[in-house]
C-alpha atoms as a PDB file:
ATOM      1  CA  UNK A   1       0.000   0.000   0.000  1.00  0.00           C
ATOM      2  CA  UNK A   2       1.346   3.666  -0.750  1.00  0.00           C
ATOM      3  CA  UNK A   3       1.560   6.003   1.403  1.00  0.00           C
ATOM      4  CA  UNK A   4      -0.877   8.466  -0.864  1.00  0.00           C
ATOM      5  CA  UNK A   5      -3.505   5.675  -1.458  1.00  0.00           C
ATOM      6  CA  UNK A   6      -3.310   5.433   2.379  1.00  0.00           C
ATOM      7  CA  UNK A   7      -3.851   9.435   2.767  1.00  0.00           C
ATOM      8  CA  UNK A   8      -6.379   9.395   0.441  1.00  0.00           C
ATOM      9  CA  UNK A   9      -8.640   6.859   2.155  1.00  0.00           C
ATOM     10  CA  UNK A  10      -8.152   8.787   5.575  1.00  0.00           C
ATOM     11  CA  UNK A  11      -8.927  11.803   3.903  1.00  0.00           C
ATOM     12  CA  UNK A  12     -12.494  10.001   2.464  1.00  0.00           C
ATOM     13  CA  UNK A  13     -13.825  10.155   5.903  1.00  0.00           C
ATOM     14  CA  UNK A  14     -14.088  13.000   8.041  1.00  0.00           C
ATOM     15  CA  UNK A  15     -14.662  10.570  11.184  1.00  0.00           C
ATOM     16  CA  UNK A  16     -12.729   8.655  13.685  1.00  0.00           C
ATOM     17  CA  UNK A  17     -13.238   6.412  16.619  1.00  0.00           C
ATOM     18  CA  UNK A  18     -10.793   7.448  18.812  1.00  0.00           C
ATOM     19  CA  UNK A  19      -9.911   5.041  21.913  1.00  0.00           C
ATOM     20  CA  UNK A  20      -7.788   5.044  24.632  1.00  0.00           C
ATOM     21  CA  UNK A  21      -7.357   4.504  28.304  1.00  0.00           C
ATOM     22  CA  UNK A  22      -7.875   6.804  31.505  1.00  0.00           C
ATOM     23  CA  UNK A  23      -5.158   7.390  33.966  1.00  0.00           C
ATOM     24  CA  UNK A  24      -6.924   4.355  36.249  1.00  0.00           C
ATOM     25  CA  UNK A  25      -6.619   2.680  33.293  1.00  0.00           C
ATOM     26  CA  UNK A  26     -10.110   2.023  32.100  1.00  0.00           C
ATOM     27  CA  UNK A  27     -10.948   2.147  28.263  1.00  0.00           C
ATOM     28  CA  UNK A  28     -13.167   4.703  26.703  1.00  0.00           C
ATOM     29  CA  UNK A  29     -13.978   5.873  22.999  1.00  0.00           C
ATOM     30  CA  UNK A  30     -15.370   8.936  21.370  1.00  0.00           C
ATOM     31  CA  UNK A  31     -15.973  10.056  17.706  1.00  0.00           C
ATOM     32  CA  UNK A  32     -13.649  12.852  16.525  1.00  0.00           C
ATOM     33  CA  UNK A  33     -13.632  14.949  13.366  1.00  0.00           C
ATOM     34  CA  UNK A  34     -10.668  14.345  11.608  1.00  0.00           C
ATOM     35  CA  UNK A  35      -7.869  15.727   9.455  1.00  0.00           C
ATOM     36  CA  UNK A  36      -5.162  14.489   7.211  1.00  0.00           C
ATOM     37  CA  UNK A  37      -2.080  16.182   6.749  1.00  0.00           C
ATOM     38  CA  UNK A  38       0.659  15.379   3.910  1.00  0.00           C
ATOM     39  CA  UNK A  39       2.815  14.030   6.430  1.00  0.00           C
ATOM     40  CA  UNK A  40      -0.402  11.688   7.629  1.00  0.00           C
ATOM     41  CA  UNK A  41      -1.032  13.331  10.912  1.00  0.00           C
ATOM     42  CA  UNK A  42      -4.440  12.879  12.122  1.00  0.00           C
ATOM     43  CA  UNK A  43      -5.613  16.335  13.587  1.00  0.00           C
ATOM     44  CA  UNK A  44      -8.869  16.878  15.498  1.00  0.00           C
ATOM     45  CA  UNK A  45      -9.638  19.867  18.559  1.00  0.00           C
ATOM     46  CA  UNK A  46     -10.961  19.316  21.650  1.00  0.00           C
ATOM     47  CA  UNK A  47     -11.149  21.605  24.644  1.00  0.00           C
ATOM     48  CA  UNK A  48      -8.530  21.171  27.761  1.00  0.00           C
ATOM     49  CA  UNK A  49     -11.284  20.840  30.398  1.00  0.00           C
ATOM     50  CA  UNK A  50     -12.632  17.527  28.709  1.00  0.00           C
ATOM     51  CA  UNK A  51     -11.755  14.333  30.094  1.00  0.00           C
ATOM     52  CA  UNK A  52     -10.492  13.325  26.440  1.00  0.00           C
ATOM     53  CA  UNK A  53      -7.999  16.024  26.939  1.00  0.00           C
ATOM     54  CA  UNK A  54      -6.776  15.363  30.406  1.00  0.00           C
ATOM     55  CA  UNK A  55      -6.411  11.797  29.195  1.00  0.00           C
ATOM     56  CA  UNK A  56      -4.026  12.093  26.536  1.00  0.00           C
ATOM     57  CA  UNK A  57      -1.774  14.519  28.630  1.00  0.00           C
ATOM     58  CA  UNK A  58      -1.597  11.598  30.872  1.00  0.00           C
ATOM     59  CA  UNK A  59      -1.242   9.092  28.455  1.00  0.00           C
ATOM     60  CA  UNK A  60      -0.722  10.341  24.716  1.00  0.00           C
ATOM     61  CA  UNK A  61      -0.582   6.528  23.478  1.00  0.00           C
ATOM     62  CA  UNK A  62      -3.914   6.526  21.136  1.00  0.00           C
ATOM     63  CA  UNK A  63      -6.066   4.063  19.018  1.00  0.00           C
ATOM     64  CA  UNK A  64      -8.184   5.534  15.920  1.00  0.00           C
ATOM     65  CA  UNK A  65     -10.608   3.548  13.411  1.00  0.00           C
ATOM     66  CA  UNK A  66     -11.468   4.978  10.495  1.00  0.00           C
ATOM     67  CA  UNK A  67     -13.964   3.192   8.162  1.00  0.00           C
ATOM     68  CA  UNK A  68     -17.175   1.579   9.405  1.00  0.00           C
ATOM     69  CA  UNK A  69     -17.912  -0.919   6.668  1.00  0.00           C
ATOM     70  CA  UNK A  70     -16.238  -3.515   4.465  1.00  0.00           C
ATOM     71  CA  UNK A  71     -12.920  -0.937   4.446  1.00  0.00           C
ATOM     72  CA  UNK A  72     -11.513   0.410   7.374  1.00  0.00           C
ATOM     73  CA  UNK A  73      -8.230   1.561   9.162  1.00  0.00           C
ATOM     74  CA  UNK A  74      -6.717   0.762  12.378  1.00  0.00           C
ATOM     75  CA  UNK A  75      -3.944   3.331  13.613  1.00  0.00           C
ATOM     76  CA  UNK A  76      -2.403   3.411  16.865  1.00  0.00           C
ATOM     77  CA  UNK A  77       0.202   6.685  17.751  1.00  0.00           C
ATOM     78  CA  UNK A  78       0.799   8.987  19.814  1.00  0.00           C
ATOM     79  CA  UNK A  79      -0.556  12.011  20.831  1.00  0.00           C
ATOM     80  CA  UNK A  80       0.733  15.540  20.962  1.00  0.00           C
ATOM     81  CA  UNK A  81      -0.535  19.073  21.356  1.00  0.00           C
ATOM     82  CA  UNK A  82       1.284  21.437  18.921  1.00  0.00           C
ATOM     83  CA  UNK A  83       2.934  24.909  19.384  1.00  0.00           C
ATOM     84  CA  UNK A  84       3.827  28.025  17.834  1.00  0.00           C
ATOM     85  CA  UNK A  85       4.384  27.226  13.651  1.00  0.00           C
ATOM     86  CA  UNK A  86       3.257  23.883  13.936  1.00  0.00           C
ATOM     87  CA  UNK A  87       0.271  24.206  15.329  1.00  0.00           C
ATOM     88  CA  UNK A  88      -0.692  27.026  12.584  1.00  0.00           C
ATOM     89  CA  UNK A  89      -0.293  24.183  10.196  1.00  0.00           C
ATOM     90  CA  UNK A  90      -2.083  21.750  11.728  1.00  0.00           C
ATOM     91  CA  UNK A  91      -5.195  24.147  12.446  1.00  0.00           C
ATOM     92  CA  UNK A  92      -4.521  25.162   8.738  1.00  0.00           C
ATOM     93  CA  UNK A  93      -5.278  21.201   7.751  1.00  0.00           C
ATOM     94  CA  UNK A  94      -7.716  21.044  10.007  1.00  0.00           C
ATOM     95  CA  UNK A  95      -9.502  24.207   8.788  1.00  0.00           C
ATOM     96  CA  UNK A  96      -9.452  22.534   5.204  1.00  0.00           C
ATOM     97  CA  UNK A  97     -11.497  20.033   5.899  1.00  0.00           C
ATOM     98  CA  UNK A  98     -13.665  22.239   9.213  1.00  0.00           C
ATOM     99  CA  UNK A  99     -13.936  25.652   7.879  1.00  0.00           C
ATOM    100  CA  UNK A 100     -16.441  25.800  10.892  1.00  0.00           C
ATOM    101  CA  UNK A 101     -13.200  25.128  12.864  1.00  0.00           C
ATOM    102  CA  UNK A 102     -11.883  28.805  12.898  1.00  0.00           C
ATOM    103  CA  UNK A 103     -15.135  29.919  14.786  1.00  0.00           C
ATOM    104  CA  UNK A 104     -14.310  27.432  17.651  1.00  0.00           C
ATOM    105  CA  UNK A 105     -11.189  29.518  18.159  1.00  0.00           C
ATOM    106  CA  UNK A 106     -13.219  31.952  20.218  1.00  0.00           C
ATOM    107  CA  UNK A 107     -13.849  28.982  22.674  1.00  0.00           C
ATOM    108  CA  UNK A 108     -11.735  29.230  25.980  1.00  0.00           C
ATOM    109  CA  UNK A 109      -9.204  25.942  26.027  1.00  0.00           C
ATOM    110  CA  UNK A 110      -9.840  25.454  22.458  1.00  0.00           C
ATOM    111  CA  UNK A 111      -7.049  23.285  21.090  1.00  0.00           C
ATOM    112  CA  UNK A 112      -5.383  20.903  18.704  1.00  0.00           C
ATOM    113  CA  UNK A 113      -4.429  17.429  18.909  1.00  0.00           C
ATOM    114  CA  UNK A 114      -2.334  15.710  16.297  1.00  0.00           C
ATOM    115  CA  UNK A 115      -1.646  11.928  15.987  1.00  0.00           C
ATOM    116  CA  UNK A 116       1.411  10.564  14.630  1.00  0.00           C
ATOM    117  CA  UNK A 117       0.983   6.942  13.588  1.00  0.00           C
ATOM    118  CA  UNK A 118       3.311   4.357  14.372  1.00  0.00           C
ATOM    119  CA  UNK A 119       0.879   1.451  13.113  1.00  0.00           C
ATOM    120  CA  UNK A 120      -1.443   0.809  10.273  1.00  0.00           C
ATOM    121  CA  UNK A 121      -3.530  -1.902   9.608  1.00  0.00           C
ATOM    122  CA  UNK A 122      -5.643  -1.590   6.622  1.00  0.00           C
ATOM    123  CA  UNK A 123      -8.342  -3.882   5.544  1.00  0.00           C
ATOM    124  CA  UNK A 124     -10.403  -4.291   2.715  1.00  0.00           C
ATOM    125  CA  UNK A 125     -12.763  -6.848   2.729  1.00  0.00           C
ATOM    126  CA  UNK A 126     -14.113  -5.729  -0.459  1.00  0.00           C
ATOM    127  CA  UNK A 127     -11.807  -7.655  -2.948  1.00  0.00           C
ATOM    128  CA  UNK A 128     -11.280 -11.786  -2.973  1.00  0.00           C
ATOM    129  CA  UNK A 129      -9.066 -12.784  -1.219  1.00  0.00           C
ATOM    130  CA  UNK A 130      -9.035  -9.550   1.970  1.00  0.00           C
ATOM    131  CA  UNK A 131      -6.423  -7.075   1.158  1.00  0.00           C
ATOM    132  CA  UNK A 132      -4.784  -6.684   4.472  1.00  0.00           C
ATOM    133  CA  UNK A 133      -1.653  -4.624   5.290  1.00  0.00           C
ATOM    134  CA  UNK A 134      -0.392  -3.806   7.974  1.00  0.00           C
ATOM    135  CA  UNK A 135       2.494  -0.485   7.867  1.00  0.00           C
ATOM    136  CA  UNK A 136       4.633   0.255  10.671  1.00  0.00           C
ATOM    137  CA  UNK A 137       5.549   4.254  10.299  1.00  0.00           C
END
């Protein structure tokens, strides 16, 4: 699988199921809005008062899905919260695909998350036999 065929699929959906563990340990799961950078960063906001937040700051170690039918992604990563030029272009990715994105700005805590897979595991059930791959990054 290429890299761009990989981007492009991410970039078909503008959802992602993102899991990952509380400081005690316990799983949970939300949907995010998602982004794709060139690079294949996953970006989504959030606010810092939301347990989501608070979470990753304790444990940035994160699980997405992307894909809810026969095609879907698995990517696990890490979690960081940008700063100065980098963050201006992740919100700029982000604001490509959530023009609606800039107006959240005015929110207080308002911020952005991006994801840096390390794994991939892409499977299309689609074609006979699977396609399966599996990309470390």
């Amino acid at each position: 699988m290429q890299h761009d065929e990989l981007i492009r699929f991410l970039r078909g959906h503008k959802l992602a199921v993102q899991a990952s563990v509380t400081p005690g340990g316990a799983p949970q799961a939300a949907v995010v809005g998602i982004a794709v950078s060139e690079e294949m960063e996953i970006v989504f906001d959030t606010v810092e008062t939301t347990r989501k937040y608070q979470n990753l700051r304790a444990d940035p170690r994160i699980a997405l899905v992307v894909g809810w039918d026969e095609i879907t992604a698995q990517i696990e990563g890490v979690a960081d919260f940008p700063v100065g030029s980098d963050l201006e272009r992740v919100r700029e990715c982000y604001f490509t695909a959530y023009p609606d994105g800039r107006e959240r700005l005015a929110w207080p805590g308002i911020t952005h998350v991006r994801v840096r897979p390390r794994w991939v595991r892409y499977s299309d059930y689609t074609q006979d036999p699977p396609r399966i791959v599996e990309l470390t990054v």
